[in-house]
Protein backbone atom coordinates (compact mmCIF):
# COMPACT_ATOMS: atom_id res chain seq x y z
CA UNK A 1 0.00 0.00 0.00
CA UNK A 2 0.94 3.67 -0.82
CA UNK A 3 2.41 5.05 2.23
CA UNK A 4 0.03 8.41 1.66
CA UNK A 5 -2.94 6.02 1.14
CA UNK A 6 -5.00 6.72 3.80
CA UNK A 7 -4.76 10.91 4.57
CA UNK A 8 -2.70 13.64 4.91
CA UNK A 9 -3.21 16.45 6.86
CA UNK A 10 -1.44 19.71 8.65
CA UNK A 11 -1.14 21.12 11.63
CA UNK A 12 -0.25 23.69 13.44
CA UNK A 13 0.43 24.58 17.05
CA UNK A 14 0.66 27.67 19.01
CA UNK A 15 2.00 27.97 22.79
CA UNK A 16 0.19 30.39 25.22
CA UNK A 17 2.99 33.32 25.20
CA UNK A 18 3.39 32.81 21.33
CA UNK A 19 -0.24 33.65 20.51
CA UNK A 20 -2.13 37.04 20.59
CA UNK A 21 -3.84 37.00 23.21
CA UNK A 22 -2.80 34.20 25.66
CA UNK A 23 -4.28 31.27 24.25
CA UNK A 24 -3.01 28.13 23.05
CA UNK A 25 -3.98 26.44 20.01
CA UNK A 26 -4.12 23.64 17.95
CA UNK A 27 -5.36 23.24 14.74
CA UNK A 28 -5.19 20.58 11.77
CA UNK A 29 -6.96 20.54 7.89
CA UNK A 30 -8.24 16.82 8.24
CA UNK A 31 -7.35 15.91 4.87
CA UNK A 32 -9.09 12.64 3.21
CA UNK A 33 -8.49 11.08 -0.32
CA UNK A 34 -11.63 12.06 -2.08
CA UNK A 35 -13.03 15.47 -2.55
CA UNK A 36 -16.35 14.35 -0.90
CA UNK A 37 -16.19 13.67 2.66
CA UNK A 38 -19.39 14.33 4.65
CA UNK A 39 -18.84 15.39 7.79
CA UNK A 40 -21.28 16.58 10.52
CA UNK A 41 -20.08 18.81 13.79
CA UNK A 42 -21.49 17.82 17.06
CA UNK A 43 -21.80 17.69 20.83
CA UNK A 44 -21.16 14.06 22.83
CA UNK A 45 -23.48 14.31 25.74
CA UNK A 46 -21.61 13.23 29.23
CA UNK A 47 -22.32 9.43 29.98
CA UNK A 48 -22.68 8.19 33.66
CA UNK A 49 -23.28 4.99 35.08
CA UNK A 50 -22.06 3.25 31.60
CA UNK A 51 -21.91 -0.21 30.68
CA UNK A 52 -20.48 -0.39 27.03
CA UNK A 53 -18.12 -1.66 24.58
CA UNK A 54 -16.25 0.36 21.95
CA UNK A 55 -15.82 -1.38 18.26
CA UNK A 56 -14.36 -0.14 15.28
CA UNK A 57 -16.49 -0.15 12.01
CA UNK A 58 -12.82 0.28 10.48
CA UNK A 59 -10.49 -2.49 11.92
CA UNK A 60 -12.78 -4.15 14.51
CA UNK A 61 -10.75 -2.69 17.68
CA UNK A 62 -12.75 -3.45 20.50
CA UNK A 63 -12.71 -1.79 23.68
CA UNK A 64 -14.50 -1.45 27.06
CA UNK A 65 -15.55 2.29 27.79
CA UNK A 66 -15.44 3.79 31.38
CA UNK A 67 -18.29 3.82 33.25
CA UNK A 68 -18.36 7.87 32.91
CA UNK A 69 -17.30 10.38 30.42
CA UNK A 70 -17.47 14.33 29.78
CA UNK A 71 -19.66 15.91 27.02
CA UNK A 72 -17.52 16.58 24.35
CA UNK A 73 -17.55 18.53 20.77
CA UNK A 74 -16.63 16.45 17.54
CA UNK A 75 -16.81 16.42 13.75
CA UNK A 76 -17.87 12.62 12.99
CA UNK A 77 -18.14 10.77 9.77
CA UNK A 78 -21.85 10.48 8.40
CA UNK A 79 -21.01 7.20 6.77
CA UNK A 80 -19.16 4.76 9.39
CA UNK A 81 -17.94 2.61 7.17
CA UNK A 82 -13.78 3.80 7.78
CA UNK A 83 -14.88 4.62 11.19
CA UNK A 84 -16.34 7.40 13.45
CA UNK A 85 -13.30 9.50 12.86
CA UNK A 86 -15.04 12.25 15.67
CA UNK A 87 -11.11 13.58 14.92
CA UNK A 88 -11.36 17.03 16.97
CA UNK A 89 -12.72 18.60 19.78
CA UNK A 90 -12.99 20.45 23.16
CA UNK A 91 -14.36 18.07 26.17
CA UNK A 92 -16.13 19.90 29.30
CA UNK A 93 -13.07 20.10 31.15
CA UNK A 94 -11.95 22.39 28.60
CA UNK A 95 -9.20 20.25 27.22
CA UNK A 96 -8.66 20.04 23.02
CA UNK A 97 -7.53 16.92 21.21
CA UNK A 98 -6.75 17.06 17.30
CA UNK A 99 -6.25 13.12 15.91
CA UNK A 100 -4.22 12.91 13.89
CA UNK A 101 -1.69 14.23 11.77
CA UNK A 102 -0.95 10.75 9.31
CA UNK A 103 2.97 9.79 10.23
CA UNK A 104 5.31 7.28 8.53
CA UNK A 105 7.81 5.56 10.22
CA UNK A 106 10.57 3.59 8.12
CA UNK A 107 11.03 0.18 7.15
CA UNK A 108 13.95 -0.65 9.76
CA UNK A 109 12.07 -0.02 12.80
CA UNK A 110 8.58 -0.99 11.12
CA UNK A 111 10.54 -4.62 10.93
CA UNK A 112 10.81 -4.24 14.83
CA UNK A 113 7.87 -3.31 16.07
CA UNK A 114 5.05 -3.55 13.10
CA UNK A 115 1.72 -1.73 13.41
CA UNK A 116 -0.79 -4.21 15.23
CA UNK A 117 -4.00 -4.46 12.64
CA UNK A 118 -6.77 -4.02 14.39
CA UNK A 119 -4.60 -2.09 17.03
CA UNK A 120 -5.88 1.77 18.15
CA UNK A 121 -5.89 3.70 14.31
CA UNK A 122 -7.12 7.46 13.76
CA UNK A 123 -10.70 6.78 13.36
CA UNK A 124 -10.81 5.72 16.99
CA UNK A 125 -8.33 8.19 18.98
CA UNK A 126 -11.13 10.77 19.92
CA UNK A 127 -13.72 8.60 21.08
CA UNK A 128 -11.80 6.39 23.05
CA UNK A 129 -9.32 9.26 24.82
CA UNK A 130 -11.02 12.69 24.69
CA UNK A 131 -14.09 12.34 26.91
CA UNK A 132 -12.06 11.05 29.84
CA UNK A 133 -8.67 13.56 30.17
CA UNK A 134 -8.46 16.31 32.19
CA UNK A 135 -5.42 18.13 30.74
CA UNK A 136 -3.18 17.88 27.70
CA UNK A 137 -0.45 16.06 29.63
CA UNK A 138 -2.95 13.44 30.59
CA UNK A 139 -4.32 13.09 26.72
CA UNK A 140 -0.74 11.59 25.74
CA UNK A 141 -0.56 9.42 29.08
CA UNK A 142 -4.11 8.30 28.40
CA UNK A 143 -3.29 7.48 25.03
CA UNK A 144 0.12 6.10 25.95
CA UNK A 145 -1.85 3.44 27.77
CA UNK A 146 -3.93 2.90 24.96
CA UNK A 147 -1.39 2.44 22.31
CA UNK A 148 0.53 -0.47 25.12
CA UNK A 149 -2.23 -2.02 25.76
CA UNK A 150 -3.84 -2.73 22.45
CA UNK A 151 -1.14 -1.66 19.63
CA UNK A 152 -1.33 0.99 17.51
CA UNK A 153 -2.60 0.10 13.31
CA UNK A 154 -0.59 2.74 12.00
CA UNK A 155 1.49 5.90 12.40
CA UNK A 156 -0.45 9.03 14.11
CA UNK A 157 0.69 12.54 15.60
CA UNK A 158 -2.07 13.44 18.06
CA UNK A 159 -2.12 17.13 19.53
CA UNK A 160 -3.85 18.07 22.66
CA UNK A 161 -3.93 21.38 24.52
CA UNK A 162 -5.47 22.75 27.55
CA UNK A 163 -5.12 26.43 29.19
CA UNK A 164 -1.83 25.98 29.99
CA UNK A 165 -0.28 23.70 27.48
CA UNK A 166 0.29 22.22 24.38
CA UNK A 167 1.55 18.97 23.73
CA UNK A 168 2.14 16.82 20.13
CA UNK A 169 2.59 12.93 20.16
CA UNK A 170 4.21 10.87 17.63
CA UNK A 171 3.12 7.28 17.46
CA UNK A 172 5.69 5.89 15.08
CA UNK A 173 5.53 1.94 15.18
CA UNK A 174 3.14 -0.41 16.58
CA UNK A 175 4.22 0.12 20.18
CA UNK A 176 6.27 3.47 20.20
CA UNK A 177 5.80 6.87 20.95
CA UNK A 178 7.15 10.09 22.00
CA UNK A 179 5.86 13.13 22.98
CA UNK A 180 6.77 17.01 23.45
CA UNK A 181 5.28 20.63 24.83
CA UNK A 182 5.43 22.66 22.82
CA UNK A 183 7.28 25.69 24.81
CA UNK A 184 4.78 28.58 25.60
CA UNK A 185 6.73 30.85 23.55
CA UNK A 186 6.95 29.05 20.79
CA UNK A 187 5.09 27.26 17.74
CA UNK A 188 5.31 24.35 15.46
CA UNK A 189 4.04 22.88 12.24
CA UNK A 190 3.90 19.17 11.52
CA UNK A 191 3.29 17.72 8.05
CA UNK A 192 2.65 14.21 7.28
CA UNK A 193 6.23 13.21 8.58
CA UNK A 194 7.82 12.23 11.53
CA UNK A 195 8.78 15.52 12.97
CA UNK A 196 9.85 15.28 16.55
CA UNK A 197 13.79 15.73 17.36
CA UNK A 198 16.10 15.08 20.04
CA UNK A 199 14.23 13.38 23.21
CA UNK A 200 15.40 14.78 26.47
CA UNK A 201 15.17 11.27 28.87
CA UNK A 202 16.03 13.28 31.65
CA UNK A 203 13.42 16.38 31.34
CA UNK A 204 10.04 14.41 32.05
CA UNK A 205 8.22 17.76 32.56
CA UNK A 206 8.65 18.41 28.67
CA UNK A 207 8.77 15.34 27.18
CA UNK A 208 7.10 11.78 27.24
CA UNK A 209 7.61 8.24 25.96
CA UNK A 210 6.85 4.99 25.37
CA UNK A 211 8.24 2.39 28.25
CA UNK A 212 11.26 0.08 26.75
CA UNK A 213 11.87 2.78 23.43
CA UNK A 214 15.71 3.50 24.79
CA UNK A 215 16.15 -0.23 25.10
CA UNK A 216 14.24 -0.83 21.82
CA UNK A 217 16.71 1.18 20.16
CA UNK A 218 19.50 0.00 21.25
CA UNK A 219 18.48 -3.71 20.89
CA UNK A 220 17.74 -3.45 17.31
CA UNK A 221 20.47 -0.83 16.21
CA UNK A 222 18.89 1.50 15.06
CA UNK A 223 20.43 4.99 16.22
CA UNK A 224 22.38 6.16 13.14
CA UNK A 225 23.46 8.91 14.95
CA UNK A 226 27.22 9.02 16.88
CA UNK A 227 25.81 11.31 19.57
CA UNK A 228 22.62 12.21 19.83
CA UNK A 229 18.98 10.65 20.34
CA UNK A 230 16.89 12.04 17.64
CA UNK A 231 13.36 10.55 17.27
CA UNK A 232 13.45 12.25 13.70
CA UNK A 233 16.07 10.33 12.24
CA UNK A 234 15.47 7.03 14.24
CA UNK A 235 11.99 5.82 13.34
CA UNK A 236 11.24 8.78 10.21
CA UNK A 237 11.86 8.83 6.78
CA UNK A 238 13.82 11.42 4.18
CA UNK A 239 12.61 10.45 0.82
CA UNK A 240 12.44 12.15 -2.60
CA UNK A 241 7.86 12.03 -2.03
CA UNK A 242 8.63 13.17 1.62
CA UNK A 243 10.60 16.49 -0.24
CA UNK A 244 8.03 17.13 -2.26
CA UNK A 245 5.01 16.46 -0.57
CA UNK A 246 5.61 16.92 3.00
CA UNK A 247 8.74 19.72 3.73
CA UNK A 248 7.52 21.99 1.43
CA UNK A 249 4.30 23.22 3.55
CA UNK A 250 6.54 23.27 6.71
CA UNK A 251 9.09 25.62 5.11
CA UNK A 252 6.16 27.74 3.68
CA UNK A 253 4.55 27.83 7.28
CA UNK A 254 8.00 28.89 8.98
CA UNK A 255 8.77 31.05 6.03
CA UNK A 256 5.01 32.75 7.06
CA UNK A 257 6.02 33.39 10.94
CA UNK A 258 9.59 33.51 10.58
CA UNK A 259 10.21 35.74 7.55
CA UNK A 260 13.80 36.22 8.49
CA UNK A 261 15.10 32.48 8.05
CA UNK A 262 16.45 31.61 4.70
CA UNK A 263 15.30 27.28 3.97
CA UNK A 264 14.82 25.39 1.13
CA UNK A 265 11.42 23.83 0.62
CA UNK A 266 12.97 20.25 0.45
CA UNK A 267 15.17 20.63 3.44
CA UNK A 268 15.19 17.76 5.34
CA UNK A 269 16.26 19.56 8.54
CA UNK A 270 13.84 22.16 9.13
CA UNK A 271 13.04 22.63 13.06
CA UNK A 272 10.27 21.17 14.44
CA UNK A 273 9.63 23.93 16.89
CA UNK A 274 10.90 27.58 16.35
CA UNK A 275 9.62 31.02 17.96
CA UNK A 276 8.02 33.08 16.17
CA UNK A 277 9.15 36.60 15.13
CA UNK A 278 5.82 38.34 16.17
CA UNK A 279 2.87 36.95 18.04
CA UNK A 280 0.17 34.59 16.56
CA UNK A 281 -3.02 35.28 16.22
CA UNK A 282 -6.39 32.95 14.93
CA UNK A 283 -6.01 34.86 11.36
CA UNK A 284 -2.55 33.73 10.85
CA UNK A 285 -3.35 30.20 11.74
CA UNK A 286 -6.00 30.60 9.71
CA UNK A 287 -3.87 32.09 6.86
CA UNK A 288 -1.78 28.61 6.92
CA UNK A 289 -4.59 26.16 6.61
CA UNK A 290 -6.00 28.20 3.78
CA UNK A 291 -2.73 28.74 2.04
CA UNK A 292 -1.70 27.19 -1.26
CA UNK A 293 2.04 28.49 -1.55
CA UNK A 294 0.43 32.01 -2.47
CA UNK A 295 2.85 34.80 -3.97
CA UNK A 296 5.50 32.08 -4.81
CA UNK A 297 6.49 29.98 -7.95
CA UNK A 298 4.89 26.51 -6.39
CA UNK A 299 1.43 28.39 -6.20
CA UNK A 300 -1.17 25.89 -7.88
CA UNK A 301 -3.24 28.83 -8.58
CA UNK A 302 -0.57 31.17 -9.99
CA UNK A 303 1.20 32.60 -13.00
CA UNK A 304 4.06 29.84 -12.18
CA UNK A 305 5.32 27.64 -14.77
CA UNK A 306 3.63 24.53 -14.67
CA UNK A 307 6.28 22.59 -13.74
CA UNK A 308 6.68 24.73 -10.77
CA UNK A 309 2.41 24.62 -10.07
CA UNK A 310 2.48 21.37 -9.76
CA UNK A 311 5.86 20.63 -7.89
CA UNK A 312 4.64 20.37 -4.36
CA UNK A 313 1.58 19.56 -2.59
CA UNK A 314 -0.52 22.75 -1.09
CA UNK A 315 -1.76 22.55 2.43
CA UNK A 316 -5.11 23.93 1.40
CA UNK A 317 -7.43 21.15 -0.87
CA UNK A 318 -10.16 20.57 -2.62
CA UNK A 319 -10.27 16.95 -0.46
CA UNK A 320 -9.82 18.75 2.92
CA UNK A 321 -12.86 17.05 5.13
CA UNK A 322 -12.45 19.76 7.77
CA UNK A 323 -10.38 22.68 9.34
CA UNK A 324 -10.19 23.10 12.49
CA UNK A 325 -8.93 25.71 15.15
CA UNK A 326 -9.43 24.48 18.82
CA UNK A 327 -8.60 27.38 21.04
CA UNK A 328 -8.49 27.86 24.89
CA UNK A 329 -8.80 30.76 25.88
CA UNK A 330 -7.38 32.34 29.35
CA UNK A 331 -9.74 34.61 30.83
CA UNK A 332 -13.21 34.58 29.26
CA UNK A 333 -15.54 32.79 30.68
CA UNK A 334 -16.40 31.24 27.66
CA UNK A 335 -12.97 29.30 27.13
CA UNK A 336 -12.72 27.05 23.91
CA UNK A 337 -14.05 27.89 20.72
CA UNK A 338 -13.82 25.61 18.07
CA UNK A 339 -13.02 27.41 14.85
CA UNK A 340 -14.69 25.06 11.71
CA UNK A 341 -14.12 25.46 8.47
CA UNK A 342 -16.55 23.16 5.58
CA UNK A 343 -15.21 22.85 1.66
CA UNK A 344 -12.27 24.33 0.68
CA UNK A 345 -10.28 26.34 3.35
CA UNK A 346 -8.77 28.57 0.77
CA UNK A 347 -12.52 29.99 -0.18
CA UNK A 348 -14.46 29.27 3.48
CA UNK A 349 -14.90 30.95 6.13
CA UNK A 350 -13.97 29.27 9.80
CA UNK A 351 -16.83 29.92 12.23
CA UNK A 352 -16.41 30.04 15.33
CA UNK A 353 -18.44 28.11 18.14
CA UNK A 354 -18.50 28.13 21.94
CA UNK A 355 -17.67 24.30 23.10
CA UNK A 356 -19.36 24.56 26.48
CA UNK A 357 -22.44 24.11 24.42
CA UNK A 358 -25.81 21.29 24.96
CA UNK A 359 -25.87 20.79 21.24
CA UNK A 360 -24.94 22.29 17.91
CA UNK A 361 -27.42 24.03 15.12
CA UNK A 362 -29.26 21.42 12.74
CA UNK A 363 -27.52 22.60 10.02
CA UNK A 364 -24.02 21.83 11.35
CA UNK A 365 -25.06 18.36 13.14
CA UNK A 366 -27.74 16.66 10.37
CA UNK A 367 -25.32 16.46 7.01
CA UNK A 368 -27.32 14.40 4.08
CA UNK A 369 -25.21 12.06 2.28
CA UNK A 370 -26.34 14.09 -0.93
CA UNK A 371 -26.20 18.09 -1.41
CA UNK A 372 -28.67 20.41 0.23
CA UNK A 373 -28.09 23.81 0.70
CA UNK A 374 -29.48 23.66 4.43
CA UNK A 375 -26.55 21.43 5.38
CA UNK A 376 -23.44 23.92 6.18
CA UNK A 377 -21.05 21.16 4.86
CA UNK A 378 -22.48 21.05 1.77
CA UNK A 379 -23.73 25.09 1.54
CA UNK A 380 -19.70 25.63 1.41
CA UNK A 381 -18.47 22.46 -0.65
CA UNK A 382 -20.61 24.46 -2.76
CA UNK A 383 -19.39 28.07 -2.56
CA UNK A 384 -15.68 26.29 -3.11
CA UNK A 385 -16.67 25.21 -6.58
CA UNK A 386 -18.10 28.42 -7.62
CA UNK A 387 -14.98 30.21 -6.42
CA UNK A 388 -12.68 28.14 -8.17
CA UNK A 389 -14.18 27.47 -11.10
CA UNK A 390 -14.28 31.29 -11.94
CA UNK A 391 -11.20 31.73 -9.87
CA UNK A 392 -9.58 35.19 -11.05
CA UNK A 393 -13.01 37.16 -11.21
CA UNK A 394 -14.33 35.67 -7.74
CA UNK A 395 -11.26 35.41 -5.51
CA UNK A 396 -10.94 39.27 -4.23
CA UNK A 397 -15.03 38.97 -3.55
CA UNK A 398 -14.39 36.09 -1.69
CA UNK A 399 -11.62 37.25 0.19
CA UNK A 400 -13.82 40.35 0.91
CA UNK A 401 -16.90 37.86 2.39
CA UNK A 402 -14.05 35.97 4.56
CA UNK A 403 -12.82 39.17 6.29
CA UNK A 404 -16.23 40.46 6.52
CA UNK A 405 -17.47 37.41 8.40
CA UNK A 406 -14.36 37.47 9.89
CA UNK A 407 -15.14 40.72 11.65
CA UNK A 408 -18.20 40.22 12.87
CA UNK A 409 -17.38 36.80 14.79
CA UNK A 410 -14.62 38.77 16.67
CA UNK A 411 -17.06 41.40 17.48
CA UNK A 412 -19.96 38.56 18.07
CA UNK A 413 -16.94 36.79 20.71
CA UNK A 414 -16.38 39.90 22.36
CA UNK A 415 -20.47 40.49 22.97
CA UNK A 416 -20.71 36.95 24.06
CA UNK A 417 -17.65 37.36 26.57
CA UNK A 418 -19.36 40.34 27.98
CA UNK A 419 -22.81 38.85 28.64
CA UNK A 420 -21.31 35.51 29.60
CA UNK A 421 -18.93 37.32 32.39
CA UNK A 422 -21.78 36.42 35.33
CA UNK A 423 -22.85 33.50 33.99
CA UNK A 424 -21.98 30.06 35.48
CA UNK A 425 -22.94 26.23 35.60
CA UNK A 426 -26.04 25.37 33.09
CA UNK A 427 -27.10 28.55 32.54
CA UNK A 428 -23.60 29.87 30.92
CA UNK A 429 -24.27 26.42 28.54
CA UNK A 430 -27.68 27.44 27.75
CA UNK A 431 -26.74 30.77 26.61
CA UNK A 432 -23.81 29.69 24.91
CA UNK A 433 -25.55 27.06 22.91
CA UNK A 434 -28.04 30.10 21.81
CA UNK A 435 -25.21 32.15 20.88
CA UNK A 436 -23.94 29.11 18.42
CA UNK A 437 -27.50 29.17 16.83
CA UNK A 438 -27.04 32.52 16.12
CA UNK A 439 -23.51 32.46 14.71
CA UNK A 440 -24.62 29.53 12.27
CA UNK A 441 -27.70 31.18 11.46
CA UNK A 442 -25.68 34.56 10.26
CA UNK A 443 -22.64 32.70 8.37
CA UNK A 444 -25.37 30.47 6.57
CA UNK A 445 -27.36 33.75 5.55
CA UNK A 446 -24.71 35.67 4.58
CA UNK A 447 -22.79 32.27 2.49
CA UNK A 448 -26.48 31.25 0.83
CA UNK A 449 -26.67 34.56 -0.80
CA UNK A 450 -23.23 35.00 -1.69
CA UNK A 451 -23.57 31.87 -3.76
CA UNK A 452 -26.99 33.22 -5.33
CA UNK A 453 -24.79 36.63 -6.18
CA UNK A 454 -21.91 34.20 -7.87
CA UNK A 455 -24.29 32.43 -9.36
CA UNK A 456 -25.95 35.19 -11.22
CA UNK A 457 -22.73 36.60 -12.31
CA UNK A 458 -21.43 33.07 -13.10
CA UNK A 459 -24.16 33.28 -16.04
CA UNK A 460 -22.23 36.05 -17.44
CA UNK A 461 -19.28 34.69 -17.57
CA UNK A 462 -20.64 31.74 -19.76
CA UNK A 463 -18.50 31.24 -22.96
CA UNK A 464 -21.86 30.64 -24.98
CA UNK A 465 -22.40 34.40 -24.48
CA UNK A 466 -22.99 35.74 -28.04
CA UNK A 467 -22.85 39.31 -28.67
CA UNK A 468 -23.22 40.19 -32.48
CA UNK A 469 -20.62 42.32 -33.83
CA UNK A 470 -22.15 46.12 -35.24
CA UNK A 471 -19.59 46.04 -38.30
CA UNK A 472 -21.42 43.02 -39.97
């Protein structure tokens, strides 16, 4: 099987002194093979008094569920068939969990220690981990125990963060793992490969790890380093597809937030983690997972040649299921919002929604599996097309719409914040849950008749237009 067979996403992470305005965030594009990928956005109720098993509709992984677990926000698969995939969300203890970035380990360790079949694979990592951690640190322990107990079916980087921290694990192999914080004052970008450097075995207050991986190592030769322990080089890869389809949107990502460092797009030694030259804020995340190499040679939609178009692989797509911003906030009483993007992030907008929240709107949590223009997943798989397919006379009116919106959901957060600063227990959720409504209601309204306006012009633009010329 292709080693990019199953997805390939991007992410991005953001410490609490690195961002804006105190937050930390993690975000991903969950990026599927097809351009069609229904996907509905959700609230998990909390569970007491529980008697259940967990199975797989993707590999059969069975497992028995605690007894309780917290309400939770997700983005589930309509059709179960590859799983639930509930992939991202913020749980009621105000903890975010992002699964997963795709990873490939090599062949030599992948010999070693091979991926367990029906062993703990994406589709499961959000249902089984997020309803039942109370911090970031405690997602990758949780998970640790997961992946030792029952294998892992492939190679994942998981990201959690809580008010505090941020954390990124790489499961590599079938029983390894390692994990980092990300530093508050810092950020990092992960792209479909092994990313995580030197491990620290000493500094357990930054970093994390599978039990045995030193000895694993060592046992099966596989350091080819002289003096270092570098998780990167031990269990990744450095191939010609990895320069061209994976380094590429980490250099343009560092090349976004550090302007001032000079890398090549294939470099194989780009830094995981760096600090950023000026603070972070939701727009530039945002700016990343909609990007496409813009105002550079490698641009898909520029005046490149077309060998360069076409040389690397943009980290906005037309198959991107979701993209997703999960941000906790420090102060507001209303801590995470979960920023959601539908179709295309290039063209659509991410709206934000309050996660301490009963349920979400109808339009967000019933998706058809065929188009309807009351589902918000397929209202902007929709407004993509248009966009694109009419791409230089639509792109500065959609950029307009997307700042537009943009504005009024930081003024609509700011309202909220006031209101909600008295507000506690189930009557802050009730009036958050109204305030969702409301945002989906507006960013539906305002999307619906921007498509109607496109459309119209669209019918201009047809090249069956016939206008007869006066000097015949």
């Amino acid at each position: 099987m292709d080693r990019f067979a199953k997805s390939a996403c991007t992410s991005v992470m953001v410490g609490k002194k690195a961002s804006l305005d105190g937050s930390t965030i993690i975000s991903r594009n969950e990026d599927r093979l097809v351009a069609i990928y229904p996907k509905k956005f959700m609230v998990q109720p909390a569970v007491r008094n529980r008697h259940a098993t967990y199975k797989s509709t993707y590999n059969g992984l069975t497992v028995p569920l605690p007894a309780t677990g917290m309400r939770y926000t997700a983005t589930p698969n309509i059709d179960l068939k590859e799983g639930i995939n509930e992939e991202d969300g913020i749980n009621a203890a105000r903890v975010g969990e992002s699964a997963t970035e795709s990873v490939y380990a090599n062949d030599r360790v992948l010999a070693c220690d091979p991926y367990v079949p029906n062993g703990l694979a994406e589709d499961s990592m959000t249902t089984l981990v997020l309803p039942y951690i109370h911090s970031a640190r405690e997602g990758v322990q949780y998970l640790g125990k997961l992946v030792a107990k029952y294998g892992a079916a492939e190679g994942n980087g998981v990201q959690f963060n809580d008010q505090d921290e941020v954390w990124y694990m790489e499961i590599a192999t079938g029983h390894h793992w390692v994990a980092v914080r990300i530093p508050d004052d810092c950020y990092a970008v992960a792209a479909n490969q092994i990313a995580i450097e030197q491990i620290d075995f000493n500094d357990p207050d930054n970093f994390m790890w599978s039990e045995g991986i030193q000895r694993f190592v060592t046992d099966n030769q596989l350091n080819t380093d002289y003096d270092q322990w570098n998780f990167r080089h031990i269990f990744g890869t450095n191939t010609v597809k990895d320069h061209h389809y994976n380094t590429p949107r980490v250099w343009f990502a560092q090349r976004y937030f550090n302007p001032e460092v000079e890398q090549e797009p294939e470099s194989p030694d780009m830094p995981f983690i760096r600090k950023p030259a000026r603070k972070i804020s939701v727009e530039d995340v945002q700016f990343i997972l909609k990007s496409h190499f813009d105002e550079t040679p490698y641009d898909p939609l520029g005046s490149g040649s077309a060998r360069d178009r076409k040389r690397y692989r943009a980290i906005s797509l037309s198959r991107t299921a979701n993209s997703h911003i999960l941000q906790v906030r420090p102060t507001a009483q209303a801590h995470g919002v979960q920023w959601l993007a539908y179709g295309i992030p290039t063209f659509c907008p991410h709206v934000p929604f309050f996660t301490n929240a009963a349920d979400t709107d109808a339009s967000y949590r019933e998706t058809p599996a065929k188009i309807d223009l009351n589902s918000a997943y397929w209202l902007y798989e929709t407004l993509a097309m248009l966009v694109e397919a009419h791409y230089d006379e639509f792109i500065q009116d959609d950029l307009d719409y997307q700042n537009e919106l943009m504005q009024w959901a930081h003024a609509k957060i700011r309202r909220v914040d006031k209101e909600a600063a008295g507000l506690t227990g189930a009557e802050l959720t009730t009036y958050l849950t109204k305030q969702n409504h409301a945002i989906a209601a507006h960013f539906n309204e305002r999307t619906l008749d921007f498509i109607l306006e496109l459309i119209a012009r669209g019918t201009e633009l047809s090249r069956l237009t016939f206008k007869m010329d006066p000097n015949l």
